[in-house]
C-alpha atoms as a PDB file:
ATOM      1  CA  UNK A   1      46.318  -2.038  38.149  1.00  0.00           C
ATOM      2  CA  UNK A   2      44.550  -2.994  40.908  1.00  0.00           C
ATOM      3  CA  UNK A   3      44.997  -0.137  42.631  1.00  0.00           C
ATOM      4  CA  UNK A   4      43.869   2.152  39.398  1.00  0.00           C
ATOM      5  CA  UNK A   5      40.609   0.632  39.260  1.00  0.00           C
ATOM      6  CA  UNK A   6      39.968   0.930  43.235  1.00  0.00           C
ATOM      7  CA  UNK A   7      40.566   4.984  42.207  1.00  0.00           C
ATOM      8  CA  UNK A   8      38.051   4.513  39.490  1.00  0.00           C
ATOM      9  CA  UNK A   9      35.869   3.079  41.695  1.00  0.00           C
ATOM     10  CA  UNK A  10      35.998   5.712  44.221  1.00  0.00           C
ATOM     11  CA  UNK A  11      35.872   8.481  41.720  1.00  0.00           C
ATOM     12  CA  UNK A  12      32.933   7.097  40.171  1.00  0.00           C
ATOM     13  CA  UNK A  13      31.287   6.931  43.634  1.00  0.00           C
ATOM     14  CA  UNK A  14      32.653  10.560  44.265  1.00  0.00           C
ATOM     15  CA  UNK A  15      29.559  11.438  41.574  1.00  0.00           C
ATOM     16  CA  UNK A  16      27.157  10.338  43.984  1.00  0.00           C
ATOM     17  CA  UNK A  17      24.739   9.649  41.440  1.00  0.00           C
ATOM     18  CA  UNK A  18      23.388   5.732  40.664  1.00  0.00           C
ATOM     19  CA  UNK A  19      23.279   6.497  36.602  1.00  0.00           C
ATOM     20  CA  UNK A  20      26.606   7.355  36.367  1.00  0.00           C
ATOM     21  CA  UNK A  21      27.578   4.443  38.361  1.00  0.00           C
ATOM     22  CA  UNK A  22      24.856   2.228  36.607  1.00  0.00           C
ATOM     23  CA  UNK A  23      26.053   3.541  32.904  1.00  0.00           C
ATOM     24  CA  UNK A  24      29.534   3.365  34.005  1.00  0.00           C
ATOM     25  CA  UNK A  25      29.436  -0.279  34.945  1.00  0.00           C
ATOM     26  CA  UNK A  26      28.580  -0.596  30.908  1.00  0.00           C
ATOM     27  CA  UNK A  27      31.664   0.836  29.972  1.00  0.00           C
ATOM     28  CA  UNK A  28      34.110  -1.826  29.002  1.00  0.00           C
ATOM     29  CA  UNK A  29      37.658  -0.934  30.072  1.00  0.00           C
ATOM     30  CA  UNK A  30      39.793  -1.719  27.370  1.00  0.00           C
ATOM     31  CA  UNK A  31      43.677  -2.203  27.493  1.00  0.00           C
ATOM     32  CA  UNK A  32      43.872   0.529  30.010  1.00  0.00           C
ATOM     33  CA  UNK A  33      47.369   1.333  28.010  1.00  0.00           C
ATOM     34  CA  UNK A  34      47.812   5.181  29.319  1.00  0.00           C
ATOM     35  CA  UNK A  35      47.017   3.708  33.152  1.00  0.00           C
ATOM     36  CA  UNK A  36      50.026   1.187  32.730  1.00  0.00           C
ATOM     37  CA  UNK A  37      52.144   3.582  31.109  1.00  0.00           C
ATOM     38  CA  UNK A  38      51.643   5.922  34.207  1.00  0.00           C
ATOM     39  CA  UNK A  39      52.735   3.416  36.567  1.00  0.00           C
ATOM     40  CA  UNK A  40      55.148   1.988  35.099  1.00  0.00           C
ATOM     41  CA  UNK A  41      57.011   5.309  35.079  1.00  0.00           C
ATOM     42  CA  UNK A  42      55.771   6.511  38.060  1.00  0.00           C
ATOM     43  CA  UNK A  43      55.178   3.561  39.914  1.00  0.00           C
ATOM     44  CA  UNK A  44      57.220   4.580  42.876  1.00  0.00           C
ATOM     45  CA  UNK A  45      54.887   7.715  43.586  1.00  0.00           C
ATOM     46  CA  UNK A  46      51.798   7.302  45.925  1.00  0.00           C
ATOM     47  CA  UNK A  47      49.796   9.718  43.389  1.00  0.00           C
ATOM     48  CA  UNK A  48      50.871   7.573  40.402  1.00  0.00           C
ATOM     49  CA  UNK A  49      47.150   5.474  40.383  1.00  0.00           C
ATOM     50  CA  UNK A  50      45.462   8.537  41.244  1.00  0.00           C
ATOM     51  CA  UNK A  51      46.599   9.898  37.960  1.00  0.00           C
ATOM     52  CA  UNK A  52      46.276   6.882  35.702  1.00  0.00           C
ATOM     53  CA  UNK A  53      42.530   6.587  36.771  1.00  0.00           C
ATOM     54  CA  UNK A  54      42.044  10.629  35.566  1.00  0.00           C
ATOM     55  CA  UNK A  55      43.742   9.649  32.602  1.00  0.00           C
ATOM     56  CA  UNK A  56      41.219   6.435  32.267  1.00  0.00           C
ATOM     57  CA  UNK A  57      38.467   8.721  32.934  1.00  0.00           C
ATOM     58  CA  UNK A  58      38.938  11.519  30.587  1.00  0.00           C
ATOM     59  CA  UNK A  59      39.667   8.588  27.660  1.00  0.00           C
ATOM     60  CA  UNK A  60      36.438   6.982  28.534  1.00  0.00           C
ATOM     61  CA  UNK A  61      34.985  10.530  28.292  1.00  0.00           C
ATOM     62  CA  UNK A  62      36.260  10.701  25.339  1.00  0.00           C
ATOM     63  CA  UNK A  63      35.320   7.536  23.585  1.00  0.00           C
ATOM     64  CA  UNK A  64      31.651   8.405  24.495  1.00  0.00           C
ATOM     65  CA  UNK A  65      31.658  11.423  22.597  1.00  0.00           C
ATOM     66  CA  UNK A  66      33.581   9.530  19.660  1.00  0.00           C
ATOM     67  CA  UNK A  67      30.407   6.970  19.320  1.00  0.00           C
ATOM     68  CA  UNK A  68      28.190   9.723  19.847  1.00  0.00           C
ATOM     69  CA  UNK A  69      29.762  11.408  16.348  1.00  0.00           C
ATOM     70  CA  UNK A  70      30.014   8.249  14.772  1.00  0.00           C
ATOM     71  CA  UNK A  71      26.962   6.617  15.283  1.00  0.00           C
ATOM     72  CA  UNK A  72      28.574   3.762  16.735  1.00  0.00           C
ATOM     73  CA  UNK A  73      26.145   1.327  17.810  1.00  0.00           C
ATOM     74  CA  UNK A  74      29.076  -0.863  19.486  1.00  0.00           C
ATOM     75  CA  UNK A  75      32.073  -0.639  21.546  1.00  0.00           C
ATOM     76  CA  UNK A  76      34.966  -2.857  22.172  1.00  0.00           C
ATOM     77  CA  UNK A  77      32.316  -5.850  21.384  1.00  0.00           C
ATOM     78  CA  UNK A  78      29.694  -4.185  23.416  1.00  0.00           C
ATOM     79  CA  UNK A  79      26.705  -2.465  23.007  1.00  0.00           C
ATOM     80  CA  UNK A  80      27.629   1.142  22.890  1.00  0.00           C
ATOM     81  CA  UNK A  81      25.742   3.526  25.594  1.00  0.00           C
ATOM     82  CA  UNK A  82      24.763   5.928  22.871  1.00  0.00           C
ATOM     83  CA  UNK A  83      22.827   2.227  21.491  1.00  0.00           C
ATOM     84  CA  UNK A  84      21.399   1.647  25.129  1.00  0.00           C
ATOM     85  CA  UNK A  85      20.531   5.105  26.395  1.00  0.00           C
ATOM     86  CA  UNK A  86      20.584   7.292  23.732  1.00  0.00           C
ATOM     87  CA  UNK A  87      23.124   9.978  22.239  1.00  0.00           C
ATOM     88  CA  UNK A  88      21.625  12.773  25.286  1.00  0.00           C
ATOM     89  CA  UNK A  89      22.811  10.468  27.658  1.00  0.00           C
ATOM     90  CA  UNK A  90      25.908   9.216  26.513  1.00  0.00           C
ATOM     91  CA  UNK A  91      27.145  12.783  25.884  1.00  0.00           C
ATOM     92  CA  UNK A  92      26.428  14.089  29.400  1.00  0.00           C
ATOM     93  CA  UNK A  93      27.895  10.847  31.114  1.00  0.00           C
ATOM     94  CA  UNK A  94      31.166  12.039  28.951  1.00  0.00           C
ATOM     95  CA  UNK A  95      30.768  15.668  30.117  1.00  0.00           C
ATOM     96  CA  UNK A  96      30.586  14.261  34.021  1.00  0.00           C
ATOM     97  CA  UNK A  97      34.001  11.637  33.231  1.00  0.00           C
ATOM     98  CA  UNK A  98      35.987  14.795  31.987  1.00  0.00           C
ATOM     99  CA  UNK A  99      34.239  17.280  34.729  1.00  0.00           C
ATOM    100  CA  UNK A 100      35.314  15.012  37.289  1.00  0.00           C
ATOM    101  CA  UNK A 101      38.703  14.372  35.935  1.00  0.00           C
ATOM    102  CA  UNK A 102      39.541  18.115  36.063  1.00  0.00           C
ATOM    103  CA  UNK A 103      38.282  18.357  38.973  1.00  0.00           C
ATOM    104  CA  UNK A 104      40.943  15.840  40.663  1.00  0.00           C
ATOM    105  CA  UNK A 105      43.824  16.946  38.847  1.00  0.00           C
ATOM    106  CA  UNK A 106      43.808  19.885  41.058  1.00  0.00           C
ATOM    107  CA  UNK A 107      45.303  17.821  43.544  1.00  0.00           C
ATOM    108  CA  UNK A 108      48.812  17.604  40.890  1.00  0.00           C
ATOM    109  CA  UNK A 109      51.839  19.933  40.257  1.00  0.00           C
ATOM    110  CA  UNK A 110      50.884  22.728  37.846  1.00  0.00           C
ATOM    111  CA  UNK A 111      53.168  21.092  35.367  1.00  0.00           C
ATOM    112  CA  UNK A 112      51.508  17.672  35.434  1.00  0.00           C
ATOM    113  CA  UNK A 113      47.761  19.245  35.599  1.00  0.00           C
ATOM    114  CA  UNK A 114      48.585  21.212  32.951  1.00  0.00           C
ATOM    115  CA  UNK A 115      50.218  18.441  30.313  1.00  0.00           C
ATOM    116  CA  UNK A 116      47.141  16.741  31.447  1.00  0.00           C
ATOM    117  CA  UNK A 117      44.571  19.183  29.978  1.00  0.00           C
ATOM    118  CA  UNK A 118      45.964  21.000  27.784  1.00  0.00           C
ATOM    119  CA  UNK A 119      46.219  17.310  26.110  1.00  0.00           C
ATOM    120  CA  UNK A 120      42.123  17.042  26.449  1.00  0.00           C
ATOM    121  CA  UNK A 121      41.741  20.454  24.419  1.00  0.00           C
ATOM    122  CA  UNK A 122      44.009  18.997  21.529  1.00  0.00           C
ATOM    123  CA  UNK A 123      42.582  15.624  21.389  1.00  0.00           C
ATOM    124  CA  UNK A 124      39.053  17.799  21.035  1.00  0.00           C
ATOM    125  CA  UNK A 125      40.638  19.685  18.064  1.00  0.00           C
ATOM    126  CA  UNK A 126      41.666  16.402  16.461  1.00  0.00           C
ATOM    127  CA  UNK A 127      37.880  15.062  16.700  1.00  0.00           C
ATOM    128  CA  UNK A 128      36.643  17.825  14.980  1.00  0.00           C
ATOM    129  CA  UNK A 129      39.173  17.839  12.263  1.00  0.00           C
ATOM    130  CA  UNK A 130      38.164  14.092  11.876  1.00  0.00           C
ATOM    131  CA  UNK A 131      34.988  14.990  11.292  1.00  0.00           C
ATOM    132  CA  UNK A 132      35.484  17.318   9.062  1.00  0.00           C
ATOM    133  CA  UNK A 133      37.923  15.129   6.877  1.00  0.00           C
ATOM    134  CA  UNK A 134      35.699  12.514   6.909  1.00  0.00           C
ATOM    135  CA  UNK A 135      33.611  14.880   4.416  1.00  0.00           C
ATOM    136  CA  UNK A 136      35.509  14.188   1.603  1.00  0.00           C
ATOM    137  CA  UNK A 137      38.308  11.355   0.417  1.00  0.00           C
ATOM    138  CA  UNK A 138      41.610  12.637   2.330  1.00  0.00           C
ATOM    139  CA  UNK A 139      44.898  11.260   0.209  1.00  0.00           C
ATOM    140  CA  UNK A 140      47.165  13.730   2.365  1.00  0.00           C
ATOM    141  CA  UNK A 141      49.049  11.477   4.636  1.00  0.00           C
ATOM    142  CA  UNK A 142      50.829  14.609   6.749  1.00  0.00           C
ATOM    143  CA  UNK A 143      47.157  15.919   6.953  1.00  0.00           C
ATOM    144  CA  UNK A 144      46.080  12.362   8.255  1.00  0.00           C
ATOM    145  CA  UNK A 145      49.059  11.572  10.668  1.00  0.00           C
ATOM    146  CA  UNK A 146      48.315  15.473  11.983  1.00  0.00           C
ATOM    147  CA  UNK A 147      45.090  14.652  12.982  1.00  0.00           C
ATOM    148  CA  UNK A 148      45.946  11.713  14.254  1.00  0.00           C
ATOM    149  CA  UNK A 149      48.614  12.511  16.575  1.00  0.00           C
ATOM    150  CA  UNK A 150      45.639  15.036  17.959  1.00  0.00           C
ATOM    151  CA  UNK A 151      42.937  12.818  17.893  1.00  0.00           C
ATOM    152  CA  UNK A 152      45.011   9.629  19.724  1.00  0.00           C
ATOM    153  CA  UNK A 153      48.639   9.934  20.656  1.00  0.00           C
ATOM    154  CA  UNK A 154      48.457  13.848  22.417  1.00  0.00           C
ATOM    155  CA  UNK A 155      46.636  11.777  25.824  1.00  0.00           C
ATOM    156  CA  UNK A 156      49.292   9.032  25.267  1.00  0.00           C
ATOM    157  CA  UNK A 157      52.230  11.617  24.654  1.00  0.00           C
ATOM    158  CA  UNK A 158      50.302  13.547  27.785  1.00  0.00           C
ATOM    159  CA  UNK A 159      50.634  10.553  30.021  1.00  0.00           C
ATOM    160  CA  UNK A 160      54.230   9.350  29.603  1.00  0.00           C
ATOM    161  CA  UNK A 161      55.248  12.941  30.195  1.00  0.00           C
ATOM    162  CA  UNK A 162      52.991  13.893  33.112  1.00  0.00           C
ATOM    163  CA  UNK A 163      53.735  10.373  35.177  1.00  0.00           C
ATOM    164  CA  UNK A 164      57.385  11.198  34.428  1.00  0.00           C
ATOM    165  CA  UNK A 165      57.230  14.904  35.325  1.00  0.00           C
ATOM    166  CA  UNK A 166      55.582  13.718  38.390  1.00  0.00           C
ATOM    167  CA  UNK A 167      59.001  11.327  39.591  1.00  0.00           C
ATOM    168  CA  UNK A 168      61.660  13.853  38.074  1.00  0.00           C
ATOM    169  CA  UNK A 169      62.261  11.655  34.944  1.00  0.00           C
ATOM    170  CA  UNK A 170      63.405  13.193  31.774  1.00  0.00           C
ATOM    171  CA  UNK A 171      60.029  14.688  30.241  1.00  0.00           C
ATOM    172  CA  UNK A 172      61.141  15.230  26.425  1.00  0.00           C
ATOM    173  CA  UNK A 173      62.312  11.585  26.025  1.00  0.00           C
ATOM    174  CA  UNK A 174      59.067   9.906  27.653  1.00  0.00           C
ATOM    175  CA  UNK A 175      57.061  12.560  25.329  1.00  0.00           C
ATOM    176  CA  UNK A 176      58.167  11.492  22.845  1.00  0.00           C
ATOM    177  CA  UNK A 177      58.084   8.006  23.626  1.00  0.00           C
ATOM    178  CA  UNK A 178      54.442   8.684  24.539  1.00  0.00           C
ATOM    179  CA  UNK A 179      53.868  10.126  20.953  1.00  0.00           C
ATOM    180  CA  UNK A 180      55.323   7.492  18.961  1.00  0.00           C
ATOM    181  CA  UNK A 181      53.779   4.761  20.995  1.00  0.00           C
ATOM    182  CA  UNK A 182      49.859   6.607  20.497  1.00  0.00           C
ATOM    183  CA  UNK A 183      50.958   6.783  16.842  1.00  0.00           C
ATOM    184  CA  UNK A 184      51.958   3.279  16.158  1.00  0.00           C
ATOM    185  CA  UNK A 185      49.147   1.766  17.898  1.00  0.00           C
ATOM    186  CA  UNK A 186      46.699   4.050  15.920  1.00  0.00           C
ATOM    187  CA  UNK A 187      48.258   2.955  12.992  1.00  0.00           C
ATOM    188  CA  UNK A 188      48.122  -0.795  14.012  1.00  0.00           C
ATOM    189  CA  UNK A 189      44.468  -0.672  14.582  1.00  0.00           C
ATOM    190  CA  UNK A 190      43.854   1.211  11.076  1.00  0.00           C
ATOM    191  CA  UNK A 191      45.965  -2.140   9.414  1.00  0.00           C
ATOM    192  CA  UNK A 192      43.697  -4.003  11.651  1.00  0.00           C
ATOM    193  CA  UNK A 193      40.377  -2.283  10.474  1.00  0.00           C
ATOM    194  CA  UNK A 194      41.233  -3.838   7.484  1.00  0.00           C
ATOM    195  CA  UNK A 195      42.757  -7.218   8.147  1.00  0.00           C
ATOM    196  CA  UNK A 196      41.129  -8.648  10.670  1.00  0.00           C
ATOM    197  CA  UNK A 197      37.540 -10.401  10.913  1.00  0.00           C
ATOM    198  CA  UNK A 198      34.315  -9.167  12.428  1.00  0.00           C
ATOM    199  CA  UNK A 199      34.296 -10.711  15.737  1.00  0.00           C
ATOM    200  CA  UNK A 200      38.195 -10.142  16.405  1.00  0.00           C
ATOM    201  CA  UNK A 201      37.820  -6.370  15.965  1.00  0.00           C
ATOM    202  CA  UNK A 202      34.151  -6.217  17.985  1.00  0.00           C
ATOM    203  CA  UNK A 203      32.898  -4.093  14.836  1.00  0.00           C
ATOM    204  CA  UNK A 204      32.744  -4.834  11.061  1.00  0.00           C
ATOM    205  CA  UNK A 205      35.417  -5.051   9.370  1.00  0.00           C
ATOM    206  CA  UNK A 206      36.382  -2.334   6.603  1.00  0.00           C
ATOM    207  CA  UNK A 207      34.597   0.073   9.618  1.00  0.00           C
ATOM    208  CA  UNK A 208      36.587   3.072   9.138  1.00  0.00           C
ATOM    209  CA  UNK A 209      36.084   3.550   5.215  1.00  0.00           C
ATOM    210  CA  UNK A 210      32.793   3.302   5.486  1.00  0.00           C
ATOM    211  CA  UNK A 211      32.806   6.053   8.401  1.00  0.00           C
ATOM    212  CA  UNK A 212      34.265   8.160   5.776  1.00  0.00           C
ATOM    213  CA  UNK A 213      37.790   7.564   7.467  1.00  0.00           C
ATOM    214  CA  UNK A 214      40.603   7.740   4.876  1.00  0.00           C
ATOM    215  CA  UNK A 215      43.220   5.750   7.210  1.00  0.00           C
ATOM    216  CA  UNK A 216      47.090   5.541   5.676  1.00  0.00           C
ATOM    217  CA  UNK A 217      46.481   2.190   3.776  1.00  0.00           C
ATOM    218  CA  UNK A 218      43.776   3.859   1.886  1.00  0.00           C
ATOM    219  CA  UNK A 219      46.201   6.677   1.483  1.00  0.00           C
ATOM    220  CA  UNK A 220      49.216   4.617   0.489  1.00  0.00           C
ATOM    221  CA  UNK A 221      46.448   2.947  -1.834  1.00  0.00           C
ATOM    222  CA  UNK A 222      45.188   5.565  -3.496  1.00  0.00           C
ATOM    223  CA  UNK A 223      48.738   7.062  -4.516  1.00  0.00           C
ATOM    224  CA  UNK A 224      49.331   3.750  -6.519  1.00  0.00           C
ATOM    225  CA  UNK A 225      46.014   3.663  -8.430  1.00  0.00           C
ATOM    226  CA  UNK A 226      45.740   4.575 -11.825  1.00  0.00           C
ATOM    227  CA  UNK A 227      43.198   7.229 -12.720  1.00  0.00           C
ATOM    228  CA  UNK A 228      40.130   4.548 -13.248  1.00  0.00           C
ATOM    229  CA  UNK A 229      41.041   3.226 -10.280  1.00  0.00           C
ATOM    230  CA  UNK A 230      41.447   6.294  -8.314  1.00  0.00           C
ATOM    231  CA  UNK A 231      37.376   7.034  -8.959  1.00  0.00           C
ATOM    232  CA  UNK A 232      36.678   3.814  -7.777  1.00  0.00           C
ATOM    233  CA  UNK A 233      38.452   3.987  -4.681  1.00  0.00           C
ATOM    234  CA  UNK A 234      36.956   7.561  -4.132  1.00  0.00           C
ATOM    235  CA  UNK A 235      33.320   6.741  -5.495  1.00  0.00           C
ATOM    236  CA  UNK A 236      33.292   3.583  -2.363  1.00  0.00           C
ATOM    237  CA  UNK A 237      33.912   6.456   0.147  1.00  0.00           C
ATOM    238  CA  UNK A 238      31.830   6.929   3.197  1.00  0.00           C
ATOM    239  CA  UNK A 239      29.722   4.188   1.694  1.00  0.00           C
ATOM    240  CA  UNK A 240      28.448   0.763   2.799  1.00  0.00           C
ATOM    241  CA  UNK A 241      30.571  -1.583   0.798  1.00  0.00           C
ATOM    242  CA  UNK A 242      29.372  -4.974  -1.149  1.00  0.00           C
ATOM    243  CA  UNK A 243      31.579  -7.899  -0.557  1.00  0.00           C
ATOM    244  CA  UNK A 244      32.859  -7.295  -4.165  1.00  0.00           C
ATOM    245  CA  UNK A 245      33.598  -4.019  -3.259  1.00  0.00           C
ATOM    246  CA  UNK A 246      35.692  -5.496  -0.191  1.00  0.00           C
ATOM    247  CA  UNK A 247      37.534  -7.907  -2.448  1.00  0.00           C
ATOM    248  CA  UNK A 248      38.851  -5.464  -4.703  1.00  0.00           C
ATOM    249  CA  UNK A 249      40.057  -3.043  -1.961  1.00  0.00           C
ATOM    250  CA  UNK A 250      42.016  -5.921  -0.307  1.00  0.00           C
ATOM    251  CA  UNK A 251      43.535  -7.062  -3.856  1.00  0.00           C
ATOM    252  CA  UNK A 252      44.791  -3.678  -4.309  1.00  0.00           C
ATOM    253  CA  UNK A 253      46.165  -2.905  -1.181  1.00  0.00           C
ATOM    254  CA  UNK A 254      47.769  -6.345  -1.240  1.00  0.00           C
ATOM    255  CA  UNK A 255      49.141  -5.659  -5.050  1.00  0.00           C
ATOM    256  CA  UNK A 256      50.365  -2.378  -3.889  1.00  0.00           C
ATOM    257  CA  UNK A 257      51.578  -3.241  -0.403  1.00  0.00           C
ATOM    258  CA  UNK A 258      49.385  -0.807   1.338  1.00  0.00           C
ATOM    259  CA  UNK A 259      48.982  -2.955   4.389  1.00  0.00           C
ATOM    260  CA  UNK A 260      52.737  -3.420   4.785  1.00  0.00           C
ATOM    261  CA  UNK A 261      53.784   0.206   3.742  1.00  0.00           C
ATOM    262  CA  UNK A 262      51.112   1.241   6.511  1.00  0.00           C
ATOM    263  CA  UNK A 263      53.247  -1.162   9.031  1.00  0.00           C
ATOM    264  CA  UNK A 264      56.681   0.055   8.115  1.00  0.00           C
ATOM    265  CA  UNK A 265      55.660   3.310   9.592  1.00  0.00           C
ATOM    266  CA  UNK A 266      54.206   1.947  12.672  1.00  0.00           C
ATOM    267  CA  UNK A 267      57.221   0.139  13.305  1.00  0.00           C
ATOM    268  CA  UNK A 268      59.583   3.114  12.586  1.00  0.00           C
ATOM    269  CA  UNK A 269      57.655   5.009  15.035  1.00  0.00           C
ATOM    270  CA  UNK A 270      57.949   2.294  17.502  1.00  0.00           C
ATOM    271  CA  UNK A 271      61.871   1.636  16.617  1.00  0.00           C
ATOM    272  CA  UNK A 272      62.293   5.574  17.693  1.00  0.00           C
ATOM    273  CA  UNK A 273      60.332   5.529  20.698  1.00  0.00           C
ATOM    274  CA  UNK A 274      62.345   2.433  21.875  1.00  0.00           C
ATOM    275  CA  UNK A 275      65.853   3.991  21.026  1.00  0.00           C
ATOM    276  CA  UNK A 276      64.740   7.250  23.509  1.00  0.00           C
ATOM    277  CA  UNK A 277      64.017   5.126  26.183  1.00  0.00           C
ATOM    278  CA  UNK A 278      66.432   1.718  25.105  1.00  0.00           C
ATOM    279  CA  UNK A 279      67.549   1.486  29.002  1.00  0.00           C
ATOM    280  CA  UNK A 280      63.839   0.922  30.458  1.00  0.00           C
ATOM    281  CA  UNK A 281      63.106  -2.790  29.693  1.00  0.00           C
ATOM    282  CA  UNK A 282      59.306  -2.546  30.558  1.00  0.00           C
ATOM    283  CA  UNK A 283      58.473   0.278  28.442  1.00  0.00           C
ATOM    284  CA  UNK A 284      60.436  -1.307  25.245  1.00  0.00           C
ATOM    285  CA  UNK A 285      58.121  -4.255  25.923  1.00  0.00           C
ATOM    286  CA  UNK A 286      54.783  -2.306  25.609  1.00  0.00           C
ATOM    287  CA  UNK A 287      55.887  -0.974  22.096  1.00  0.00           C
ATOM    288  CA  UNK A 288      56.741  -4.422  21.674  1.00  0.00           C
ATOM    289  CA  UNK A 289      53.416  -6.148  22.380  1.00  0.00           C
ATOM    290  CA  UNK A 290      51.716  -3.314  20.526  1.00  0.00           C
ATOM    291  CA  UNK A 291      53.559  -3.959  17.058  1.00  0.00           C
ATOM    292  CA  UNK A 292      52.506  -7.448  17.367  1.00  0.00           C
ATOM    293  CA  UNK A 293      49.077  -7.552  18.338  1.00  0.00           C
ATOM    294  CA  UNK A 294      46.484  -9.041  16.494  1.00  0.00           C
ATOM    295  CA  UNK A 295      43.419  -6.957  18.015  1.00  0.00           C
END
């Protein structure tokens, strides 16, 4: 990883420009999960770190928009750069991460440049048609999954078949590894929007329902509820939520097994994903670390 963030670095310098690097520096860098995907399938090609760090880039991109359209006054703990410098700023730093991105993937295989961005354009369709569910209460769990493949596991699906494109490794299998793995740990955080505590998560809890998000416990939920309850549920949408509120939706969801339902997916899509690629021991033990995380 070492050698991802030294590309970083220098791409970030690349700019030329001591706000980007200054607003940059903010950034926090998460679990850099699509940089160690690339190299652990790639990591025998000298372009491998190259790649993971355009990969990094266009995710921070688009995680700055994301805030942006969420009002998001935090980040991973952190103090958000739309809450520091404003939503102006925070949008144009994004426009720079994915200009300069696209700019370096010129220096890749058709193939692999193209996986690459034609990736960005669906993960851009899949935050608008988040926004635009998160309108009304969504119960459609094929609507929700859609999205969510768009919005989170297309750059994840993207890298795991670019990096192995880029070494001659079988592209369908780590696609679809790629795709199950972004899907699993979507659906991990969504249980963990809900289960875990305020400073664990970085954010309040609850978070998502009271972006408007209608994530797959709420789903599973809401197809259990009788018609009374149903209202409820729906009436508490895209609202700020008392703590009685908060009690009831967790005594449901644990009544109804929403929580659990929610994880049998997750680890159904991570059960596939491992059975594609059963023979490669490191990548069965990032789907396994992601099932059992705890933030």
């Amino acid at each position: 990883m070492q050698r991802v963030e030294a590309e970083i670095a220098r791409l970030i310098q690349e700019i030329d420009y001591d706000e980007v690097t200054r607003l940059f520096s903010m950034l926090s860098g998460g679990k850099r999960l699509r940089a160690k995907l690339i190299l652990k399938i790639a990591h025998e090609h000298e372009k491998a770190p190259l790649l993971a760090a355009i990969v990094e880039l266009i995710h921070a991109a688009s995680l700055l928009h994301d805030d942006v359209i969420d009002d998001a006054m935090t980040r991973r703990g952190v103090a958000s750069v739309n809450a520091t410098d404003g939503s102006k700023t925070a949008v144009m730093l994004g426009d720079i991460l994915y200009s300069k991105g696209f700019t370096e993937l010129v220096a890749f295989e058709r193939d692999v440049a193209q996986t690459i961005s034609a990736s960005v354009t669906a993960l851009s369709k899949g935050e608008m048609m988040d926004v635009i569910m998160a309108e009304e209460f969504n119960h459609d769990e094929e609507k929700y999954l859609d999205m969510l493949y768009l919005k989170t596991a297309t750059l994840i699906e993207a890298a795991a078949k670019a990096s192995a494109l880029l070494v001659g490794k079988d592209a369908d299998k780590h696609a679809l590894y790629g795709r199950n793995l972004g899907l699993s740990f979507q659906i991990i955080d969504d249980i963990l929007d809900i289960t875990a505590d305020e400073a664990t998560l970085g954010k309040p809890a609850m978070n998502d329902y009271v972006e408007g998000k209608c994530t797959l416990p709420y789903i599973y939920l809401y197809e259990e509820l009788n018609e009374s309850d149903k209202e409820r549920l729906i009436s508490l949408h895209a609202k700020k939520i008392t703590k009685e509120d908060t009690l009831w939706i967790k005594e449901m969801m644990e009544k109804h097994n929403s929580v659990a339902k929610s994880f049998v997916l997750a680890q159904k899509l991570s059960n596939e994903a491992q059975e594609v690629l059963k023979d490669d021991v490191e990548l069965v033990d990032i789907l396994e670390t992601m099932i059992k995380r705890s933030y």
